[in-house]
C-alpha atoms as a PDB file:
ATOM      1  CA  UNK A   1       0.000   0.000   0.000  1.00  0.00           C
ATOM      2  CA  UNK A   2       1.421   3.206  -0.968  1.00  0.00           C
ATOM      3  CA  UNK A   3       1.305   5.936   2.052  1.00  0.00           C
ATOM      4  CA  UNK A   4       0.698   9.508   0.965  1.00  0.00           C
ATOM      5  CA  UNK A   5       0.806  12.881   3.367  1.00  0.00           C
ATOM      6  CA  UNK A   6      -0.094  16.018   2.868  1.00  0.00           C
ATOM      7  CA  UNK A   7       2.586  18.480   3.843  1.00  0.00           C
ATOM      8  CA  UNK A   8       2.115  22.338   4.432  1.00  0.00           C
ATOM      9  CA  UNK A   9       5.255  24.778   4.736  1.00  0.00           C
ATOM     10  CA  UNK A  10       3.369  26.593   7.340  1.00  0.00           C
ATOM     11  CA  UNK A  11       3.334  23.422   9.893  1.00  0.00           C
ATOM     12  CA  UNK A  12       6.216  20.837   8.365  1.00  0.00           C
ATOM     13  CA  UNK A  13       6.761  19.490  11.814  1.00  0.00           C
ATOM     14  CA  UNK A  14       3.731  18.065  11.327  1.00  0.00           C
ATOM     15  CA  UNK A  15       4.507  15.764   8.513  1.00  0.00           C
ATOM     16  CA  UNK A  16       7.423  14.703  10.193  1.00  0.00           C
ATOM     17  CA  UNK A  17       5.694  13.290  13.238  1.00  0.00           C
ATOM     18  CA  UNK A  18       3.211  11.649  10.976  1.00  0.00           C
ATOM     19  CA  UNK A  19       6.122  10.170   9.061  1.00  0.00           C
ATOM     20  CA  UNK A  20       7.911   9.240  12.095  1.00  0.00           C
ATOM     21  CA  UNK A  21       4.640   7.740  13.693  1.00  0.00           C
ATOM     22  CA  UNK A  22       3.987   5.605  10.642  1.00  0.00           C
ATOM     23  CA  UNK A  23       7.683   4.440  10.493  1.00  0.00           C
ATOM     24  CA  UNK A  24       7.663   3.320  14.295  1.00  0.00           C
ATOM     25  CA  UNK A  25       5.088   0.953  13.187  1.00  0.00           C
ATOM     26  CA  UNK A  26       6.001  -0.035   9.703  1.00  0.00           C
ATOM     27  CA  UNK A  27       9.793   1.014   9.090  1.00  0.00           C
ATOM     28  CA  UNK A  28       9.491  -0.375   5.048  1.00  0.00           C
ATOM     29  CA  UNK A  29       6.631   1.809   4.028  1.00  0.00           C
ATOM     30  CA  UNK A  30       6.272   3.235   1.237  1.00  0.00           C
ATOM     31  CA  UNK A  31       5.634   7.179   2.336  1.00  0.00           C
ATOM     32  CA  UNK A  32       5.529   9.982  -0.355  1.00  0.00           C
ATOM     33  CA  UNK A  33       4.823  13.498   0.821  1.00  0.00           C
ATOM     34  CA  UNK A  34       2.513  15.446  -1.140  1.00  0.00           C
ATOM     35  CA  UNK A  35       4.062  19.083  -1.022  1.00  0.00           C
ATOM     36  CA  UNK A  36       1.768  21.469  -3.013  1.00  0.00           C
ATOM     37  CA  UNK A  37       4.818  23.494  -3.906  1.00  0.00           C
ATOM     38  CA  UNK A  38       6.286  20.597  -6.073  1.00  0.00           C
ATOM     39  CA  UNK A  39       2.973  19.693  -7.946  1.00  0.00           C
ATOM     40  CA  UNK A  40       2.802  23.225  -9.520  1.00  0.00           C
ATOM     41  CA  UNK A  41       5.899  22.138 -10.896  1.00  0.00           C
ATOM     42  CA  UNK A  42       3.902  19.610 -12.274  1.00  0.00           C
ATOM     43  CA  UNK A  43       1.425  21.681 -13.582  1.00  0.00           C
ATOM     44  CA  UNK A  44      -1.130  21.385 -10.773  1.00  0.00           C
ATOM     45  CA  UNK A  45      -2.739  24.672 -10.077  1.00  0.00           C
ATOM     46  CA  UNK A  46      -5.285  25.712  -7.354  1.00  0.00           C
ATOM     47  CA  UNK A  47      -6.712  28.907  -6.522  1.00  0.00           C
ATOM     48  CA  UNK A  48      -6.086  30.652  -3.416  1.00  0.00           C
ATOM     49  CA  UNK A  49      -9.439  30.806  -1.609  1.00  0.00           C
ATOM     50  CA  UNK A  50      -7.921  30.742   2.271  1.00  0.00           C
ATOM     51  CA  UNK A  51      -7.825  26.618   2.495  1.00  0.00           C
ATOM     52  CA  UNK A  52      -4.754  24.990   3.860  1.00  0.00           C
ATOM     53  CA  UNK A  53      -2.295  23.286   1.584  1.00  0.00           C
ATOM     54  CA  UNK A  54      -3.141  19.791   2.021  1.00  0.00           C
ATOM     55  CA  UNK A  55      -7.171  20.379   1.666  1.00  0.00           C
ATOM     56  CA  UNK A  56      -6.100  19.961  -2.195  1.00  0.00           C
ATOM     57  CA  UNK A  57      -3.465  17.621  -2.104  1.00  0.00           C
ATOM     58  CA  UNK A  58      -5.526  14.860  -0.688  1.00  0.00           C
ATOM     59  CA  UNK A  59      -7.560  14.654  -4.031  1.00  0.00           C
ATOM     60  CA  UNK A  60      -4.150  13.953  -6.001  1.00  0.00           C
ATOM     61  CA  UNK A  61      -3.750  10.762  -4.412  1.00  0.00           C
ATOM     62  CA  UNK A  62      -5.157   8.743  -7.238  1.00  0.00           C
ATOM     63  CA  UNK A  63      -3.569  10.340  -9.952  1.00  0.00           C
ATOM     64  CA  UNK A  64      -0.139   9.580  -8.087  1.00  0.00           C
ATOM     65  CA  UNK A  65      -1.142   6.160  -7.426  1.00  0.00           C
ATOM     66  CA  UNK A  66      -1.551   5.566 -11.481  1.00  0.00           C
ATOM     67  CA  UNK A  67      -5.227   4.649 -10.324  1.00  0.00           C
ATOM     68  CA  UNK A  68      -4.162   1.611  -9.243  1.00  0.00           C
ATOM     69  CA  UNK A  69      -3.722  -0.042  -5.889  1.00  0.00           C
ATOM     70  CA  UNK A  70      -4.782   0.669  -2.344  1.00  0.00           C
ATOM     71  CA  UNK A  71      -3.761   4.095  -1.383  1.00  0.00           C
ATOM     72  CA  UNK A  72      -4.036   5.888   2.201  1.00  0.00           C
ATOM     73  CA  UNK A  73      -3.808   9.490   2.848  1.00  0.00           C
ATOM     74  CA  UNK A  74      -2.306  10.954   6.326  1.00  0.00           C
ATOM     75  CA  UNK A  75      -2.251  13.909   7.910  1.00  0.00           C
ATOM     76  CA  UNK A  76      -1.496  15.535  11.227  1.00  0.00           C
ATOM     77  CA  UNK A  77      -2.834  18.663  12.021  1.00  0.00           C
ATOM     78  CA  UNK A  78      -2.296  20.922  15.047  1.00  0.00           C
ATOM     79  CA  UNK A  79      -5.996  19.475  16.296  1.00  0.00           C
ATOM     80  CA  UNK A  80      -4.903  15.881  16.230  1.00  0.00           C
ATOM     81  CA  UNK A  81      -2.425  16.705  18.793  1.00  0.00           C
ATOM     82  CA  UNK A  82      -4.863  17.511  21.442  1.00  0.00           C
ATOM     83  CA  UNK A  83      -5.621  13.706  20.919  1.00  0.00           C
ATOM     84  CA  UNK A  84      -2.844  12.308  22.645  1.00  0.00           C
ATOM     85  CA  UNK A  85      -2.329  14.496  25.690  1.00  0.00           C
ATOM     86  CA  UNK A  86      -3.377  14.696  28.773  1.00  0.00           C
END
């Protein structure tokens, strides 16, 4: 299964604890982050309406999976750490 997060510049600790998280688990997996920046380079354009980076990342996940295969998209948001304190 191929492992996808969504990154944002504005939070990229975040992606690292997800990464690190998944790896703890699963050291092999396959993890690709989705950085927004590098899919304009691809051609991928959004407009700016006020929505965090990864809001449109999530929806490339097929296209970067060729359509094919079991996919999973991750991220880790300043709310999710609420989830695991005290």
């Amino acid at each position: 299964m191929k492992i996808f997060i969504g990154h944002d510049r504005q939070i990229p600790e975040n992606t690292d604890v997800c990464e690190k998280s998944i790896r703890k688990y699963e050291p092999g997996a396959n993890i690709t982050r989705i950085d927004i920046s590098e899919m304009w380079e691809r051609g991928y354009n959004r407009k700016e309406d006020g929505s965090t980076e990864f809001t449109y990342t999530r929806f490339l996940v097929p296209m970067l999976s060729g359509y094919q295969g079991l996919s999973l998209f991750c991220v880790f948001g300043n709310q999710e750490r609420g989830l695991f304190t005290k």
